[in-house]
C-alpha atoms as a PDB file:
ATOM      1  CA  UNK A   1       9.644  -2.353 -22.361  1.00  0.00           C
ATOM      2  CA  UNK A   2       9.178  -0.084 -19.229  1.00  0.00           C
ATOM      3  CA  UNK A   3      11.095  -0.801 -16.137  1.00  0.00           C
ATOM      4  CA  UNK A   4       8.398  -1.428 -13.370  1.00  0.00           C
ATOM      5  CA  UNK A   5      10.493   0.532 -10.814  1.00  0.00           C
ATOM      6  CA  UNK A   6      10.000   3.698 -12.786  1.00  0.00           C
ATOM      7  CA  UNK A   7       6.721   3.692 -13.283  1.00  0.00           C
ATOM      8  CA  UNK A   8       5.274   7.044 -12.011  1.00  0.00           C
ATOM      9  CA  UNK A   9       3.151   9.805 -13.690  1.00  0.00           C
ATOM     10  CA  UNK A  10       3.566  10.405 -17.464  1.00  0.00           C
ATOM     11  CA  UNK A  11       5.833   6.735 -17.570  1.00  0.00           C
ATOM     12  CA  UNK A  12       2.722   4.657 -16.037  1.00  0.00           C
ATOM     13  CA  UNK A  13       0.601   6.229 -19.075  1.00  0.00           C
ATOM     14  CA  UNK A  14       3.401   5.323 -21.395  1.00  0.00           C
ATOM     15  CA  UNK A  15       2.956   1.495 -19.862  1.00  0.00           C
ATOM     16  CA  UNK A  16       0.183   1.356 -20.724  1.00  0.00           C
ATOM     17  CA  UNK A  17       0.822   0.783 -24.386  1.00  0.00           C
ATOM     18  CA  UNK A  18       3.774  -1.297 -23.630  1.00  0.00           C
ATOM     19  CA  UNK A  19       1.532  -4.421 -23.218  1.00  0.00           C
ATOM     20  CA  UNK A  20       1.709  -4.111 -19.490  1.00  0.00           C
ATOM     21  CA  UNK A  21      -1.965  -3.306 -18.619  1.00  0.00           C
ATOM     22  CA  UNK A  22      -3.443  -6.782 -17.523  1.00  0.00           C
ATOM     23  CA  UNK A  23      -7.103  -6.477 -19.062  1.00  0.00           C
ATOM     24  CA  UNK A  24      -8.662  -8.288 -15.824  1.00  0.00           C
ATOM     25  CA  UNK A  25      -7.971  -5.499 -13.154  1.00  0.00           C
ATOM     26  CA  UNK A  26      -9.878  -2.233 -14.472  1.00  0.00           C
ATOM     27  CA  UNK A  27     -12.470  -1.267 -11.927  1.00  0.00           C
ATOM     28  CA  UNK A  28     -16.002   0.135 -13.119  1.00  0.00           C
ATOM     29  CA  UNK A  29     -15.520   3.593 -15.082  1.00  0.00           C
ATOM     30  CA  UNK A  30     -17.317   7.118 -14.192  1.00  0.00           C
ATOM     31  CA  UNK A  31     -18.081   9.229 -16.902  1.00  0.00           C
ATOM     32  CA  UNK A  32     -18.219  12.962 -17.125  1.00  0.00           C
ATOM     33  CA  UNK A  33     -20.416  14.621 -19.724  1.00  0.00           C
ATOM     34  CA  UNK A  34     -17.793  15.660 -22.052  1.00  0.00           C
ATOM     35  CA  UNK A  35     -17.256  12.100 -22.076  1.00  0.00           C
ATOM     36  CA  UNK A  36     -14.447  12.083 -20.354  1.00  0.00           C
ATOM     37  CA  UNK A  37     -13.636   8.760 -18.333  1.00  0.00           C
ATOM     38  CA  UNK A  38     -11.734   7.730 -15.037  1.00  0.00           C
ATOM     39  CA  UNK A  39     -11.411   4.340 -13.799  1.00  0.00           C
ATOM     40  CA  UNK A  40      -8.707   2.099 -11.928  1.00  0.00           C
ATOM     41  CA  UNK A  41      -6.570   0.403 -13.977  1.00  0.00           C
ATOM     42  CA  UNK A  42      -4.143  -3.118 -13.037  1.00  0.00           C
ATOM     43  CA  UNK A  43      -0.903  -3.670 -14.657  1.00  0.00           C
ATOM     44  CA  UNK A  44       0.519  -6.991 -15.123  1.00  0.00           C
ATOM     45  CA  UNK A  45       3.565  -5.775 -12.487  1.00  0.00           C
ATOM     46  CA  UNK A  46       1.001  -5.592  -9.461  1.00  0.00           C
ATOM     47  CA  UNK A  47       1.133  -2.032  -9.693  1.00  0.00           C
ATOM     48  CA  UNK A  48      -2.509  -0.108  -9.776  1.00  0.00           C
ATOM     49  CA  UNK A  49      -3.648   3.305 -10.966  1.00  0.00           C
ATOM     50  CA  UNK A  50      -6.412   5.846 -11.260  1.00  0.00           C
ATOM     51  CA  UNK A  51      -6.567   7.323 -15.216  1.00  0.00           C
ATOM     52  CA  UNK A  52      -8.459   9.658 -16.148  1.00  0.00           C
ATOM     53  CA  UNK A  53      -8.694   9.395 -20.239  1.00  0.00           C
ATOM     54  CA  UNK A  54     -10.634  10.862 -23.300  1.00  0.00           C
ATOM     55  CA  UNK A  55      -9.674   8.227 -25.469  1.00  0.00           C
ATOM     56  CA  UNK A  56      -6.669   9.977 -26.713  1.00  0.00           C
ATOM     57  CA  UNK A  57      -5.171  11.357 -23.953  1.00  0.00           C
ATOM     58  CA  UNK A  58      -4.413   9.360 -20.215  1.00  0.00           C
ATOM     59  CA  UNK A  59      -3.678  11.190 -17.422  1.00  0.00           C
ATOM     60  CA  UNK A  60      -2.451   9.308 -13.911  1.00  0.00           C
ATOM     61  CA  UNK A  61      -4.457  10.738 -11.027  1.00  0.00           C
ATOM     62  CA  UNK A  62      -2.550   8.799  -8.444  1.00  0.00           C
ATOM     63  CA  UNK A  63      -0.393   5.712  -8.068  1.00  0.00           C
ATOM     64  CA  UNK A  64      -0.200   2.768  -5.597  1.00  0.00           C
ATOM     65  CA  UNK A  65       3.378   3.306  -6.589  1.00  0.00           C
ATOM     66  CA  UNK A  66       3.839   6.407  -4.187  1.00  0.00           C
ATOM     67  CA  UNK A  67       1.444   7.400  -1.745  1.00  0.00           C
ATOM     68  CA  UNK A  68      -1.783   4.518  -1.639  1.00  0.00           C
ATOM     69  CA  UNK A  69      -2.032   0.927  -1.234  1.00  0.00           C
ATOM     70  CA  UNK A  70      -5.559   0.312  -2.473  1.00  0.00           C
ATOM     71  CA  UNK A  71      -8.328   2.822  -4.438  1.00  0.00           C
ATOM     72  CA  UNK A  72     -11.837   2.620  -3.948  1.00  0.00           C
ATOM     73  CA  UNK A  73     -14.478   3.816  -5.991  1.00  0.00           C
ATOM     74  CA  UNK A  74     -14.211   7.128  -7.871  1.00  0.00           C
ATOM     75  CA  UNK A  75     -16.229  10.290  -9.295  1.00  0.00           C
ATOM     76  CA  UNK A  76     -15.249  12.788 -12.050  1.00  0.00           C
ATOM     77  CA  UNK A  77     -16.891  16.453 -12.129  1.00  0.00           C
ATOM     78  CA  UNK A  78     -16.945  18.479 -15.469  1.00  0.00           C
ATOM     79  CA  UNK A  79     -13.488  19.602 -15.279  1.00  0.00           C
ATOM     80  CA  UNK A  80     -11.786  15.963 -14.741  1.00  0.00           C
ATOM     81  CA  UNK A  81     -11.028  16.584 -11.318  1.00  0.00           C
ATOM     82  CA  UNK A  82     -11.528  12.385  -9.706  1.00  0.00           C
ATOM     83  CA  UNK A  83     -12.193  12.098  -6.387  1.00  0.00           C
ATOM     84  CA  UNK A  84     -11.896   8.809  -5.032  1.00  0.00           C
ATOM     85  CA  UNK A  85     -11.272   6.904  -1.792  1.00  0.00           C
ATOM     86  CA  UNK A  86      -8.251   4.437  -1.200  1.00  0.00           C
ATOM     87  CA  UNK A  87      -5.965   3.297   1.700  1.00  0.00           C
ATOM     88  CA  UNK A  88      -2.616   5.158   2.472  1.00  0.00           C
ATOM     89  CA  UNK A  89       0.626   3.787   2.358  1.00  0.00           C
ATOM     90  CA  UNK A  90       2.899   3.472   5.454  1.00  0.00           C
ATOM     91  CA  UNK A  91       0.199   5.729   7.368  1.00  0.00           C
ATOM     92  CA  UNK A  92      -2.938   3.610   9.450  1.00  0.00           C
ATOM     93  CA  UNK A  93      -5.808   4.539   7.453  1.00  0.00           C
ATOM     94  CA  UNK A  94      -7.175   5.097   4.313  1.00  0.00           C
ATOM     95  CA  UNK A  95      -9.599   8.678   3.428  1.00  0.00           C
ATOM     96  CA  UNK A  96     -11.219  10.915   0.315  1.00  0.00           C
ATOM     97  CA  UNK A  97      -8.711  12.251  -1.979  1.00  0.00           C
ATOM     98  CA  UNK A  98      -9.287  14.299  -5.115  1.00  0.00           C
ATOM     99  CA  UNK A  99      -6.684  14.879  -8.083  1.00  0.00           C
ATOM    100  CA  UNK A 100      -6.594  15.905 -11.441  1.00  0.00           C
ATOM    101  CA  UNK A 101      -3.261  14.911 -12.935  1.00  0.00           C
ATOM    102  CA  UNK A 102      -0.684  16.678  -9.549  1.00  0.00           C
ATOM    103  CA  UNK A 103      -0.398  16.412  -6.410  1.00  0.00           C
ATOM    104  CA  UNK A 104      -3.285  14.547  -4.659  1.00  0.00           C
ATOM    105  CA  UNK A 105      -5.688  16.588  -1.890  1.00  0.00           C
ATOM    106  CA  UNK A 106      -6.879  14.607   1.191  1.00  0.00           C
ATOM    107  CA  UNK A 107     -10.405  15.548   2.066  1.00  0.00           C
ATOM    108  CA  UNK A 108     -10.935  13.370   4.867  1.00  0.00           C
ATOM    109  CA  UNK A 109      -8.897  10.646   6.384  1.00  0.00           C
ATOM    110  CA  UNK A 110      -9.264   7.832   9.527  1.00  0.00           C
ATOM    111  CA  UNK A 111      -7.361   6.708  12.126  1.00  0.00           C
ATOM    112  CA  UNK A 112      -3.495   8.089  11.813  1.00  0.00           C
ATOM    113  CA  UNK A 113      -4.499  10.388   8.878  1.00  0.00           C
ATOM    114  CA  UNK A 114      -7.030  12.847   9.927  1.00  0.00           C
ATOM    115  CA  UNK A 115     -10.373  12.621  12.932  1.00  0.00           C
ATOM    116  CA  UNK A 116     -12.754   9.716  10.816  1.00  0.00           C
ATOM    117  CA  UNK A 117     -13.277   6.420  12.524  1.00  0.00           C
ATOM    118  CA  UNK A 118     -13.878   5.055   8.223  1.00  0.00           C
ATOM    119  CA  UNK A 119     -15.101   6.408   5.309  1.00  0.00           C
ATOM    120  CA  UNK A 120     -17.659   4.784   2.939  1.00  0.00           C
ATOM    121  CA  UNK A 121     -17.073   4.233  -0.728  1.00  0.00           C
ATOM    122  CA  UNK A 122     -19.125   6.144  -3.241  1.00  0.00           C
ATOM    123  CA  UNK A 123     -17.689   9.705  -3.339  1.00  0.00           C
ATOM    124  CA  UNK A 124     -19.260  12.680  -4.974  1.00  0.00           C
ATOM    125  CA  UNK A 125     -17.900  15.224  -6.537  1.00  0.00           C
ATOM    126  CA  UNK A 126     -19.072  18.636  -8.226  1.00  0.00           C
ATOM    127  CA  UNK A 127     -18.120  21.252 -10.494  1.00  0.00           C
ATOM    128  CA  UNK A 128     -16.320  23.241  -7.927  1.00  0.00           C
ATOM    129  CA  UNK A 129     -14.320  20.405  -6.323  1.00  0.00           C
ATOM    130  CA  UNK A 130     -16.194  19.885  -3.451  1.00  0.00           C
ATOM    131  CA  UNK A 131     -16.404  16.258  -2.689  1.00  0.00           C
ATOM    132  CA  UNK A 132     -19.339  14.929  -0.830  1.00  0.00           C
ATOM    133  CA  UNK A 133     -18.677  11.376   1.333  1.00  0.00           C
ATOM    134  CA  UNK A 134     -20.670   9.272   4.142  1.00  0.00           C
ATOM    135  CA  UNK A 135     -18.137   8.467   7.208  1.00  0.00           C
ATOM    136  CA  UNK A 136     -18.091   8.302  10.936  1.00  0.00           C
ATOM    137  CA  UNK A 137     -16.297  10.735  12.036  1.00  0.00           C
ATOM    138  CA  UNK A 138     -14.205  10.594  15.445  1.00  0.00           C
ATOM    139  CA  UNK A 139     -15.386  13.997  17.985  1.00  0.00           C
ATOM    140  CA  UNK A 140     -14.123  13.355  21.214  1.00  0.00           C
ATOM    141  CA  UNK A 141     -15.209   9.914  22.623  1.00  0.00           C
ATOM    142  CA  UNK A 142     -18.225  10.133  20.294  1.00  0.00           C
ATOM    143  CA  UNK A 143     -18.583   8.775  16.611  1.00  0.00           C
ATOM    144  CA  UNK A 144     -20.599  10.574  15.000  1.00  0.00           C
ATOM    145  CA  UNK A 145     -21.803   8.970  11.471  1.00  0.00           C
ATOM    146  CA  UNK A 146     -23.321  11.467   8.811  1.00  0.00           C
ATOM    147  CA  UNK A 147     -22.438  12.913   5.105  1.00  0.00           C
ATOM    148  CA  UNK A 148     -19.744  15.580   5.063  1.00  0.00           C
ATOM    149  CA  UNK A 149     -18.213  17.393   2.191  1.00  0.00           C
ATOM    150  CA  UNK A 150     -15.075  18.857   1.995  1.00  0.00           C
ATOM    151  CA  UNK A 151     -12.103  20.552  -0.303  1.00  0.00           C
ATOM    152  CA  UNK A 152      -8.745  19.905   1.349  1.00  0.00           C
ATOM    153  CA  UNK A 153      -9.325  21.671   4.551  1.00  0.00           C
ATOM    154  CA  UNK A 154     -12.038  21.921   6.910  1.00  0.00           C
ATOM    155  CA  UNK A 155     -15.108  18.820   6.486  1.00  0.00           C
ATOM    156  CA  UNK A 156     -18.335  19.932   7.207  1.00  0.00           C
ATOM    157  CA  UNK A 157     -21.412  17.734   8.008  1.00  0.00           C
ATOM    158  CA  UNK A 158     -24.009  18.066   5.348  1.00  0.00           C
ATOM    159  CA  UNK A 159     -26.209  15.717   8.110  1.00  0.00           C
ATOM    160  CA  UNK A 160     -25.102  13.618  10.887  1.00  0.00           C
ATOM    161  CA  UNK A 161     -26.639  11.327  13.160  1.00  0.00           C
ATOM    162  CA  UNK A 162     -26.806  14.560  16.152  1.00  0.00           C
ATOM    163  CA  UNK A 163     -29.087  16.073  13.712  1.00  0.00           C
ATOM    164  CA  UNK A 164     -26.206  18.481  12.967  1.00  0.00           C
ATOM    165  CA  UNK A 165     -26.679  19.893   9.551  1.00  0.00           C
ATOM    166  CA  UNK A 166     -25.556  22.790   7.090  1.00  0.00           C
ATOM    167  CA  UNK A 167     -28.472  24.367   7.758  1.00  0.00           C
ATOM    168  CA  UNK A 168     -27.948  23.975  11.778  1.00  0.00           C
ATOM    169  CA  UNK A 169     -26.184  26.849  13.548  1.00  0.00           C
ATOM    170  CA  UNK A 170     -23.625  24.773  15.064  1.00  0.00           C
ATOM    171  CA  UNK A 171     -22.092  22.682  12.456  1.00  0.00           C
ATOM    172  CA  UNK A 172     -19.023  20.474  12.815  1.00  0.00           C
END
């Protein structure tokens, strides 16, 4: 049997057929159409992931083990990139994250972790990575609620409630 304490990438997959997943704590799957599948999955330690899996191979996306608390809902492009939202361990705040099997990109975060006031569940992600996401974001003393999309750096507001848009000259 797995030690719960070591639990982390490649090991966490490897629990998985130790008898350790608990079969009443997988959230609701997204499927990509290669057929490829991500979802949240519970293990009877407490500890929660995001895999992504073909039905032969599982990959860990992230961990509640290391950087996250809590994951939200989730997306998977064509190349099994996930993007999900979750809550951030030992930081105020929770954001949009995307991974694919490394290290974990923010997109957006709230509070302590980056300018949103909260981000929405229900992120969207495309072929190129970009990751689409409803928020209200933080711009001064204003919030400012809208969709942005973003990769890891800079969010942009696809359409916000100042009527800010890509389209717009000025967008945020």
């Amino acid at each position: 049997m797995t030690s719960f304490s070591t639990l982390r990438g490649a090991a966490l997959v490897a629990a998985t057929s130790d008898g350790l997943v608990d079969p009443f704590r997988f959230g609701p799957p997204v499927l990509n159409n290669s057929g490829v599948a991500a979802f949240n999955m519970g293990l009877r330690t407490g500890w929660e992931a995001i895999v992504r899996s073909d039905g032969i191979t599982r990959t860990v996306i992230a961990s509640d083990q290391v950087r996250f608390t809590r994951f939200g809902d989730l997306s998977i492009n064509a190349s099994g990139q996930v993007a999900f939202e979750a809550s951030l361990r030992n930081v105020t705040g929770e954001g949009i994250f995307r991974g694919s099997g490394g290290p974990v990109t923010m997109i957006a975060g709230t509070r302590d972790a980056r300018d949103f006031d909260f981000v929405r569940v229900g992120p969207s992600i495309n072929a190129r990575g970009t990751v689409a996401f409803s928020g209200e974001r933080i711009v001064g003393s204003d919030f400012i609620d809208g969709v942005y999309k973003g990769r890891g750096g800079q969010v942009t507001a696809v359409h916000d409630d100042t009527g800010v848009s890509e389209t717009s000259p000025a967008t945020r």
